[in-house]
PDB file of N, CA and C in Angstrom:
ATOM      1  N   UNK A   1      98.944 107.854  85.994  1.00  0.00           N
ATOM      2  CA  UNK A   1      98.380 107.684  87.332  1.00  0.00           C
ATOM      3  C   UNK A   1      98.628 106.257  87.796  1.00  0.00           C
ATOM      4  N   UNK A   2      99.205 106.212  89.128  1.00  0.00           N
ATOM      5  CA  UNK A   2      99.251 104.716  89.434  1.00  0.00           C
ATOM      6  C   UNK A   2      98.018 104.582  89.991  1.00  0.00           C
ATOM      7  N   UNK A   3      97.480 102.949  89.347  1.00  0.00           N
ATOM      8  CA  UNK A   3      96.505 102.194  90.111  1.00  0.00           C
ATOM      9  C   UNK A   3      97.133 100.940  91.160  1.00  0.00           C
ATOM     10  N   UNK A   4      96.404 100.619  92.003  1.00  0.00           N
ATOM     11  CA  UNK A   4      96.526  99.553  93.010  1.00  0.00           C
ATOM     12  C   UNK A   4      96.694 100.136  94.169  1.00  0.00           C
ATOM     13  N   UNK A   5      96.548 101.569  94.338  1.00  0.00           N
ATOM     14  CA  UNK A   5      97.072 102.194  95.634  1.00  0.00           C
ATOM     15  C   UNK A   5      96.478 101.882  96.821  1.00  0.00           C
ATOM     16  N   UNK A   6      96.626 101.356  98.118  1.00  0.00           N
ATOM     17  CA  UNK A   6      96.202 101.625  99.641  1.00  0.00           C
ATOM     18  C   UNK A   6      96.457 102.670 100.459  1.00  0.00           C
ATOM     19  N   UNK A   7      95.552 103.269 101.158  1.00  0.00           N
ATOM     20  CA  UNK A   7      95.693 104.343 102.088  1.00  0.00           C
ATOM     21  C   UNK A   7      96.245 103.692 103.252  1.00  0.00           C
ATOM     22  N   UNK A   8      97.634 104.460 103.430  1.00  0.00           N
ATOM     23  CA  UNK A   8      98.186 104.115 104.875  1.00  0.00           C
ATOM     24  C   UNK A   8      98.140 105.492 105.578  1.00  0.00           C
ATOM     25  N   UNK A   9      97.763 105.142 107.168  1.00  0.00           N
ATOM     26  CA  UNK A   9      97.936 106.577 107.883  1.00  0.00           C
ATOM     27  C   UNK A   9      99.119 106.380 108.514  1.00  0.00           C
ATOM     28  N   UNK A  10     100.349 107.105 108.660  1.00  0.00           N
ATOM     29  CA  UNK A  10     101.358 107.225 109.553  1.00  0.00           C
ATOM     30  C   UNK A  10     101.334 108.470 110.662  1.00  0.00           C
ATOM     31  N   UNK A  11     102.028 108.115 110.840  1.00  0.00           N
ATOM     32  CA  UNK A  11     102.187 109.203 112.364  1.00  0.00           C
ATOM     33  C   UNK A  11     103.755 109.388 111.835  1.00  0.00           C
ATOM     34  N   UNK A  12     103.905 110.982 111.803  1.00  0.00           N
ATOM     35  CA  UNK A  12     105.089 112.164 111.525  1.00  0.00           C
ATOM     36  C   UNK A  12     105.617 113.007 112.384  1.00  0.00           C
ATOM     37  N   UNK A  13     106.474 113.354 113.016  1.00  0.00           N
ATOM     38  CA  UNK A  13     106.825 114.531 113.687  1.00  0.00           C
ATOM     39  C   UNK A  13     106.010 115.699 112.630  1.00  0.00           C
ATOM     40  N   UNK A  14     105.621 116.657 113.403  1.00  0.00           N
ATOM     41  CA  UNK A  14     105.094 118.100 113.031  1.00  0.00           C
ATOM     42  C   UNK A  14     106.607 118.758 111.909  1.00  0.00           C
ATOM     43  N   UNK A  15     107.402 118.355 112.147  1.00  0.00           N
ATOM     44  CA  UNK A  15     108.470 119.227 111.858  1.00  0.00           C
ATOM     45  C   UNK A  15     109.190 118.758 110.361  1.00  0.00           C
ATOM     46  N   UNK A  16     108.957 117.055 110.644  1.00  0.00           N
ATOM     47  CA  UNK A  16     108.860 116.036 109.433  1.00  0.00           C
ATOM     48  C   UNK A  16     108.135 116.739 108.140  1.00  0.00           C
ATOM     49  N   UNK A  17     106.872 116.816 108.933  1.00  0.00           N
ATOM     50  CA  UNK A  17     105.190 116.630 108.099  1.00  0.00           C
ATOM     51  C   UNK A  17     105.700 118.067 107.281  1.00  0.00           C
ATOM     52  N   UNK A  18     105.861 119.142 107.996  1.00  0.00           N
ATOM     53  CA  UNK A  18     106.146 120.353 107.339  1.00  0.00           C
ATOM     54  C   UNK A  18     107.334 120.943 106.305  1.00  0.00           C
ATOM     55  N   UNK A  19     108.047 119.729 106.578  1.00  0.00           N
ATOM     56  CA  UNK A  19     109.206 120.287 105.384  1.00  0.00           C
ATOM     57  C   UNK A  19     108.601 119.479 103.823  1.00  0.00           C
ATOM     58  N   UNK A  20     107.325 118.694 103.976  1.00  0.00           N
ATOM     59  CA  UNK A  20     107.040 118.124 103.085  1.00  0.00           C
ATOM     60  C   UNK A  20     106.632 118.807 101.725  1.00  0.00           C
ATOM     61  N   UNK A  21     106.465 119.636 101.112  1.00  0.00           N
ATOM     62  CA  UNK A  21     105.818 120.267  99.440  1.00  0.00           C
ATOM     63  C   UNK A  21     104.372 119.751 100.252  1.00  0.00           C
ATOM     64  N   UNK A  22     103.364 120.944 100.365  1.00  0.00           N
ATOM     65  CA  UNK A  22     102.038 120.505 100.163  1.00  0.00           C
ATOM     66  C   UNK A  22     101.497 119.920  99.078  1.00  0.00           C
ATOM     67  N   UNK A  23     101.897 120.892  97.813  1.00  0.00           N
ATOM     68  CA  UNK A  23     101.665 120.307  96.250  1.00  0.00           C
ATOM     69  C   UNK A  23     102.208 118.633  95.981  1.00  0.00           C
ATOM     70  N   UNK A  24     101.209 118.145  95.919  1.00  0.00           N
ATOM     71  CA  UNK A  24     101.459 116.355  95.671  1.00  0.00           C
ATOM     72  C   UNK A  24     102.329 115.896  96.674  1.00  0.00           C
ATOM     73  N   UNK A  25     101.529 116.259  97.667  1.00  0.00           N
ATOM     74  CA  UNK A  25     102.634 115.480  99.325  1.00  0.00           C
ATOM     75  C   UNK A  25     102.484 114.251  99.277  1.00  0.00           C
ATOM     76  N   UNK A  26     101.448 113.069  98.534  1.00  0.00           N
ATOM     77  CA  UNK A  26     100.882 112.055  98.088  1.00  0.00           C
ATOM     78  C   UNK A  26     102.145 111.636  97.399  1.00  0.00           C
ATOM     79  N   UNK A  27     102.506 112.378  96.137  1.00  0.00           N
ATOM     80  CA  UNK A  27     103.283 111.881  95.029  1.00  0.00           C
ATOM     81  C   UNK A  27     105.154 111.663  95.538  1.00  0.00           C
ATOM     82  N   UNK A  28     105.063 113.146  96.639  1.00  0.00           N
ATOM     83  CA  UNK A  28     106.343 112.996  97.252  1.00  0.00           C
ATOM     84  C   UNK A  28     106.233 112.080  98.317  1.00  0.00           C
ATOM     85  N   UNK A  29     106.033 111.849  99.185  1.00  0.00           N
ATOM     86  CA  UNK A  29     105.997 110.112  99.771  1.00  0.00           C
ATOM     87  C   UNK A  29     106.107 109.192  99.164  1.00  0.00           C
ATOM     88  N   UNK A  30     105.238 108.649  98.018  1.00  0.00           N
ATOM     89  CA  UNK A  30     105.703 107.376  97.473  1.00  0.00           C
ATOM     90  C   UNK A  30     106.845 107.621  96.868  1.00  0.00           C
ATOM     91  N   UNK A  31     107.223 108.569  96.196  1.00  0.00           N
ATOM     92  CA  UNK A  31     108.622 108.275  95.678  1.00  0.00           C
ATOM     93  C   UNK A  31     109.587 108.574  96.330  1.00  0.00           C
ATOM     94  N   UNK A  32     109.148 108.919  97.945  1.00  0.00           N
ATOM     95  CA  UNK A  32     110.549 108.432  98.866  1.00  0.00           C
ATOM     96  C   UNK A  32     110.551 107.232  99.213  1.00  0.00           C
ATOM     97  N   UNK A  33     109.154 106.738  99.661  1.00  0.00           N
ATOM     98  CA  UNK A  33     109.474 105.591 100.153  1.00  0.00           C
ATOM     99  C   UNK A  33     110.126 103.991  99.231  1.00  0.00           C
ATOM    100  N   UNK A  34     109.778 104.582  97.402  1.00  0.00           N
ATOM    101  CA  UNK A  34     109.850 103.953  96.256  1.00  0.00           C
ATOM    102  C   UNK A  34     111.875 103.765  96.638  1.00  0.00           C
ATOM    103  N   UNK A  35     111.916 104.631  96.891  1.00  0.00           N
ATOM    104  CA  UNK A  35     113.889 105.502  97.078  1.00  0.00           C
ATOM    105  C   UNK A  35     114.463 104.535  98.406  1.00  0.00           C
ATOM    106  N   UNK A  36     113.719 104.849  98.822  1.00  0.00           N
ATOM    107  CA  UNK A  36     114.672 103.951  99.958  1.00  0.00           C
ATOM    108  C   UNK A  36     113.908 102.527 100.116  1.00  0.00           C
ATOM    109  N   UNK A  37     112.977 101.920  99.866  1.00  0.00           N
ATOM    110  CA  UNK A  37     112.895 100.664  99.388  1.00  0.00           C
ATOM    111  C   UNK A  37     114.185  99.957  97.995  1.00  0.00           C
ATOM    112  N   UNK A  38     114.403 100.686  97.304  1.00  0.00           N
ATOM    113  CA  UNK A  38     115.264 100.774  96.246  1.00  0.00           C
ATOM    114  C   UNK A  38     116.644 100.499  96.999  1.00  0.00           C
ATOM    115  N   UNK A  39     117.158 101.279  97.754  1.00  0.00           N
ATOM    116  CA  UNK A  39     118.302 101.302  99.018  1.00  0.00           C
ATOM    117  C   UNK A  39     118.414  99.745  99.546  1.00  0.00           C
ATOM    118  N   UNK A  40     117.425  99.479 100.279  1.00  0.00           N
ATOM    119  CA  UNK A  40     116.907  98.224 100.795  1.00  0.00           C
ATOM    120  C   UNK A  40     117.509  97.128  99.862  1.00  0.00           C
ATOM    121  N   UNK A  41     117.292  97.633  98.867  1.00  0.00           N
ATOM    122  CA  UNK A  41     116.981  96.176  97.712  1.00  0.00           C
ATOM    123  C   UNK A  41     117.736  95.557  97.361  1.00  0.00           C
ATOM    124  N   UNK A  42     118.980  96.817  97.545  1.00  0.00           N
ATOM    125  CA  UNK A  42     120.741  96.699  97.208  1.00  0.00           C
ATOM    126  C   UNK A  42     121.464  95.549  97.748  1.00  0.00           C
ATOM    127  N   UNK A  43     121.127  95.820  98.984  1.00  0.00           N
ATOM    128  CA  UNK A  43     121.510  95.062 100.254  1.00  0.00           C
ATOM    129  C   UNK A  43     120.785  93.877 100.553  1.00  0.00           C
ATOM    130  N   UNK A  44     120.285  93.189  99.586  1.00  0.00           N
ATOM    131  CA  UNK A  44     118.953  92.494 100.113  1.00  0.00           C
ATOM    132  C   UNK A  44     119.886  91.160 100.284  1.00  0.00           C
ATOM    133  N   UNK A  45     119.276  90.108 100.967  1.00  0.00           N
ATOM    134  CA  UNK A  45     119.817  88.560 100.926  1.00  0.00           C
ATOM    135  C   UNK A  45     120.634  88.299  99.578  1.00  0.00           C
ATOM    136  N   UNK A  46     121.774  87.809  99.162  1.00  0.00           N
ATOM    137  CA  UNK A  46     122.374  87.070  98.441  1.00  0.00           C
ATOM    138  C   UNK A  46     122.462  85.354  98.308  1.00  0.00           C
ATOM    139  N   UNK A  47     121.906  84.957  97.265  1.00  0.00           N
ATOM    140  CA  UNK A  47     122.099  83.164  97.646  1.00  0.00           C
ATOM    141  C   UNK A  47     123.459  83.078  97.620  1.00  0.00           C
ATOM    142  N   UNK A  48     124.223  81.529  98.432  1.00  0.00           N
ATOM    143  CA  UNK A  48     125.020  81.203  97.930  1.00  0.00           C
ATOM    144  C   UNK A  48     125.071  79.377  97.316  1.00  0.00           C
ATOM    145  N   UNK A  49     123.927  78.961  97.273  1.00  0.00           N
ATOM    146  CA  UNK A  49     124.494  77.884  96.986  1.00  0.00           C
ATOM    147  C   UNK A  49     124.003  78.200  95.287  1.00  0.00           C
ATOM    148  N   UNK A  50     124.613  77.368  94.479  1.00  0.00           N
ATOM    149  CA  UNK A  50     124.001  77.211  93.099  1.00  0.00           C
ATOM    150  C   UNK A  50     122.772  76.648  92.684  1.00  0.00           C
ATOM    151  N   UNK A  51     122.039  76.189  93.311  1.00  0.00           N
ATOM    152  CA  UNK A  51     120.656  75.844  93.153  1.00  0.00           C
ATOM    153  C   UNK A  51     119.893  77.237  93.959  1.00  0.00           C
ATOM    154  N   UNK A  52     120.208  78.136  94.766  1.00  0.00           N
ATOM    155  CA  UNK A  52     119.817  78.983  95.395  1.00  0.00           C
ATOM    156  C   UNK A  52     119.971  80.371  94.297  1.00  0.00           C
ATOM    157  N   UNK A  53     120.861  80.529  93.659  1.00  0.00           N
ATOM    158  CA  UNK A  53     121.496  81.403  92.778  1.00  0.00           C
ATOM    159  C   UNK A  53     120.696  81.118  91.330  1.00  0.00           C
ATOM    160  N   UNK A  54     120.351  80.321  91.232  1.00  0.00           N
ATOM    161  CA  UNK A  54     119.098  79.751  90.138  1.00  0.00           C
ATOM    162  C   UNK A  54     117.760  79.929  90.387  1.00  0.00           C
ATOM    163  N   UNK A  55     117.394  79.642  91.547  1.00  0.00           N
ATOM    164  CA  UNK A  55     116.226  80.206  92.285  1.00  0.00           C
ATOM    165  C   UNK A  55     116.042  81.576  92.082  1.00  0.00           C
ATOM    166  N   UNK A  56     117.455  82.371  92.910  1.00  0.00           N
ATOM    167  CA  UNK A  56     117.076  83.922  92.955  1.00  0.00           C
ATOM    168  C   UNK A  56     117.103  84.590  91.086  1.00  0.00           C
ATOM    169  N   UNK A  57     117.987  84.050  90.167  1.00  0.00           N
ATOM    170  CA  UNK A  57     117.647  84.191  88.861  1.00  0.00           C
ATOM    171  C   UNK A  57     116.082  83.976  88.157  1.00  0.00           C
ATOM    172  N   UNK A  58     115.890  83.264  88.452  1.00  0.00           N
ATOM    173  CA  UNK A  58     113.943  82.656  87.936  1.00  0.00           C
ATOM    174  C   UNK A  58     113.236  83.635  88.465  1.00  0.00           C
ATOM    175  N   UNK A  59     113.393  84.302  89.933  1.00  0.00           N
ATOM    176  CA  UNK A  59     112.673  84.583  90.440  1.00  0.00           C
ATOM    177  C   UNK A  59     112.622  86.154  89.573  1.00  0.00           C
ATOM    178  N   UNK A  60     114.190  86.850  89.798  1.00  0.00           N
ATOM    179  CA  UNK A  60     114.414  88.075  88.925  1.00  0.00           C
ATOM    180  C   UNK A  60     113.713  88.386  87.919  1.00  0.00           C
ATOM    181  N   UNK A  61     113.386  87.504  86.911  1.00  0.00           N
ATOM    182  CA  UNK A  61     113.049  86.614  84.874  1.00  0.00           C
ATOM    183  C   UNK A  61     111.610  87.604  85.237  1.00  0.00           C
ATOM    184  N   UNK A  62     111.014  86.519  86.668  1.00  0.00           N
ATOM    185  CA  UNK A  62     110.025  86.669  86.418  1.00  0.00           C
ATOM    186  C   UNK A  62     109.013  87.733  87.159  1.00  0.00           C
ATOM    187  N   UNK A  63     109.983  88.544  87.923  1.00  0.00           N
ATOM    188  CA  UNK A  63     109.326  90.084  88.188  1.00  0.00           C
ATOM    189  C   UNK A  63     109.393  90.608  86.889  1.00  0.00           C
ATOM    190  N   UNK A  64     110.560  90.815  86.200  1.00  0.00           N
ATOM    191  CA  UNK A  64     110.954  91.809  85.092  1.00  0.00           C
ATOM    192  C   UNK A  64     109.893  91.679  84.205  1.00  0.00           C
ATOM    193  N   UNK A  65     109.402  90.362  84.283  1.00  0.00           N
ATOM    194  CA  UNK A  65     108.553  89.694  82.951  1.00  0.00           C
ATOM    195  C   UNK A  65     107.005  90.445  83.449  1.00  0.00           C
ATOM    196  N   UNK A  66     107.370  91.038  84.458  1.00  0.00           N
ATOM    197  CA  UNK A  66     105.912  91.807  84.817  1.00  0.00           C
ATOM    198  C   UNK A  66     105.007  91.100  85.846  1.00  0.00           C
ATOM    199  N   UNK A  67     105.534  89.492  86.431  1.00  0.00           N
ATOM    200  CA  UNK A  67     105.162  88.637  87.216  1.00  0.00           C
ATOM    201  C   UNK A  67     104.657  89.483  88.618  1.00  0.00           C
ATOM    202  N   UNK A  68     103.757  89.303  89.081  1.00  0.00           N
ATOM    203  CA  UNK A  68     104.092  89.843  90.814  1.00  0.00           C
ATOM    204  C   UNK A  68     103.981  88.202  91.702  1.00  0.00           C
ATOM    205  N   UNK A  69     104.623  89.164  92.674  1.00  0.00           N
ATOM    206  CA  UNK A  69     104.872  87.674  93.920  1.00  0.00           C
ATOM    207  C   UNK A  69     103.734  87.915  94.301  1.00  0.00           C
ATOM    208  N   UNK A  70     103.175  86.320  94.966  1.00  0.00           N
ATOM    209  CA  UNK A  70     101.769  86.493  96.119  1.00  0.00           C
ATOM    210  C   UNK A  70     102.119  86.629  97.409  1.00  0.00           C
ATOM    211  N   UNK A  71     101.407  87.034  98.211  1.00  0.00           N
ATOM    212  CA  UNK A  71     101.933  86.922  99.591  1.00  0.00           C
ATOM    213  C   UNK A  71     100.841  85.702 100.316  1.00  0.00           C
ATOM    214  N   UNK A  72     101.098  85.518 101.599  1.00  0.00           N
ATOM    215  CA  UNK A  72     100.866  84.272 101.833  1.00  0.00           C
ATOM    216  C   UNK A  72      98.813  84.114 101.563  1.00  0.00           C
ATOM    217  N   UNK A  73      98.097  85.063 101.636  1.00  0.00           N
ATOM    218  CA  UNK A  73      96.398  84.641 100.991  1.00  0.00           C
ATOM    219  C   UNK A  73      96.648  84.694  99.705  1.00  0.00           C
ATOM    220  N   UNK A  74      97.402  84.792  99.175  1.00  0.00           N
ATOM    221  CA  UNK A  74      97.353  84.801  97.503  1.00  0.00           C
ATOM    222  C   UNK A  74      98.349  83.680  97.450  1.00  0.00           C
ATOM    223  N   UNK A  75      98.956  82.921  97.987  1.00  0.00           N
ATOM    224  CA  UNK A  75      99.174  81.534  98.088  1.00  0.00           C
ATOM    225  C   UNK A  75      98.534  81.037  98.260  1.00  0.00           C
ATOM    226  N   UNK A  76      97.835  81.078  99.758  1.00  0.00           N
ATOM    227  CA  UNK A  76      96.493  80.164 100.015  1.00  0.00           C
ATOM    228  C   UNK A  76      95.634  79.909  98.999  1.00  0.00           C
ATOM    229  N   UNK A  77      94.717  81.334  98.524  1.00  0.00           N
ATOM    230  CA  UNK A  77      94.054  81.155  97.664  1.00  0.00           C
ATOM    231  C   UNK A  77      94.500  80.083  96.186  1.00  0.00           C
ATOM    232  N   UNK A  78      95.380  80.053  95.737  1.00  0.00           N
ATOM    233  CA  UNK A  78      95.987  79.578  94.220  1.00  0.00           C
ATOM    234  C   UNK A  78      96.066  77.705  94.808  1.00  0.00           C
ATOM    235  N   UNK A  79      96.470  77.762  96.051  1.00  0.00           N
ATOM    236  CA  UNK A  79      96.581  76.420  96.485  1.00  0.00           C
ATOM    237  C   UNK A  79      94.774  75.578  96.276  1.00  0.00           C
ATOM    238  N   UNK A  80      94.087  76.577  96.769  1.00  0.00           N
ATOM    239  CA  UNK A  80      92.554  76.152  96.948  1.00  0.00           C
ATOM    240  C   UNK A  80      92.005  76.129  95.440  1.00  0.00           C
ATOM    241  N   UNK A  81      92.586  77.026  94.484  1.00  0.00           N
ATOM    242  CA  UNK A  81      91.792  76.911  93.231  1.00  0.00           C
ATOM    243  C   UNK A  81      92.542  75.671  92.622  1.00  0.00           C
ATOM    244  N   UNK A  82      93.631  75.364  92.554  1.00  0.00           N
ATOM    245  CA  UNK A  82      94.390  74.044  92.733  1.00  0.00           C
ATOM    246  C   UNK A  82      93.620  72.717  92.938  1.00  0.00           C
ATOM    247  N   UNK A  83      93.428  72.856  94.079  1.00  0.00           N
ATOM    248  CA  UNK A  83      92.526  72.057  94.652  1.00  0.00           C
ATOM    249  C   UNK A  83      91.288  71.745  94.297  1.00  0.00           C
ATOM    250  N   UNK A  84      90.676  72.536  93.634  1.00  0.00           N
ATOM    251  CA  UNK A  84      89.263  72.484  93.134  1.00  0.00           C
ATOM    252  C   UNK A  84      88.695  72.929  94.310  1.00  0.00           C
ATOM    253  N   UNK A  85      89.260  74.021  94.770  1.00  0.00           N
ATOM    254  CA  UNK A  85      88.021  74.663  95.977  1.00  0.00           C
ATOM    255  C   UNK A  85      88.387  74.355  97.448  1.00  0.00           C
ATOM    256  N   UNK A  86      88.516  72.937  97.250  1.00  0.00           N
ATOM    257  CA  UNK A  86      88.936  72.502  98.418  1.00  0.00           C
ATOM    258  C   UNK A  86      90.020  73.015  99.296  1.00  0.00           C
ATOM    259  N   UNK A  87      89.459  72.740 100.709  1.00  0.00           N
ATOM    260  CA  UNK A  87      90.631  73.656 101.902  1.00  0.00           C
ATOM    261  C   UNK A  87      92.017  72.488 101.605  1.00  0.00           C
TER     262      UNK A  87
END
């Protein structure tokens, strides 16, 4: 079972919605959208300078390593515990 999940509501064509498997229509969405995020990923930015190409390597290390990225309040936040609290 995956944990961390959020409920998103989208809006579907009727015609979309219905070719979907009722049985785990949940399970078939994320692993389309898992599929073509994957697509995405292919194509994603390439560095070219060599300090950029070192960057995007570290960064690779350290998803694989099980790392997750923060997004920008989970920056904020790490900056403030940093800080000792402080803004």
């Amino acid at each position: 079972m995956t944990t961390n999940l959020q409920v998103v509501s989208v809006k579907l064509p009727l015609r979309d919605l219905l070719r979907i498997p009722s049985e785990n229509r949940s399970e078939f969405i994320r692993d389309a959208v898992t599929e073509k995020l994957a697509r995405l990923e292919a194509h994603a930015w390439k560095p070219r300078t060599a300090a950029g190409k070192r960057l995007a390597e570290l960064r690779r290390k350290f998803i694989e390593s099980g790392g997750e990225l923060l997004d920008q309040e989970g920056i904020a936040d790490e900056l403030r515990q940093r800080r000792g609290g402080l803004e």
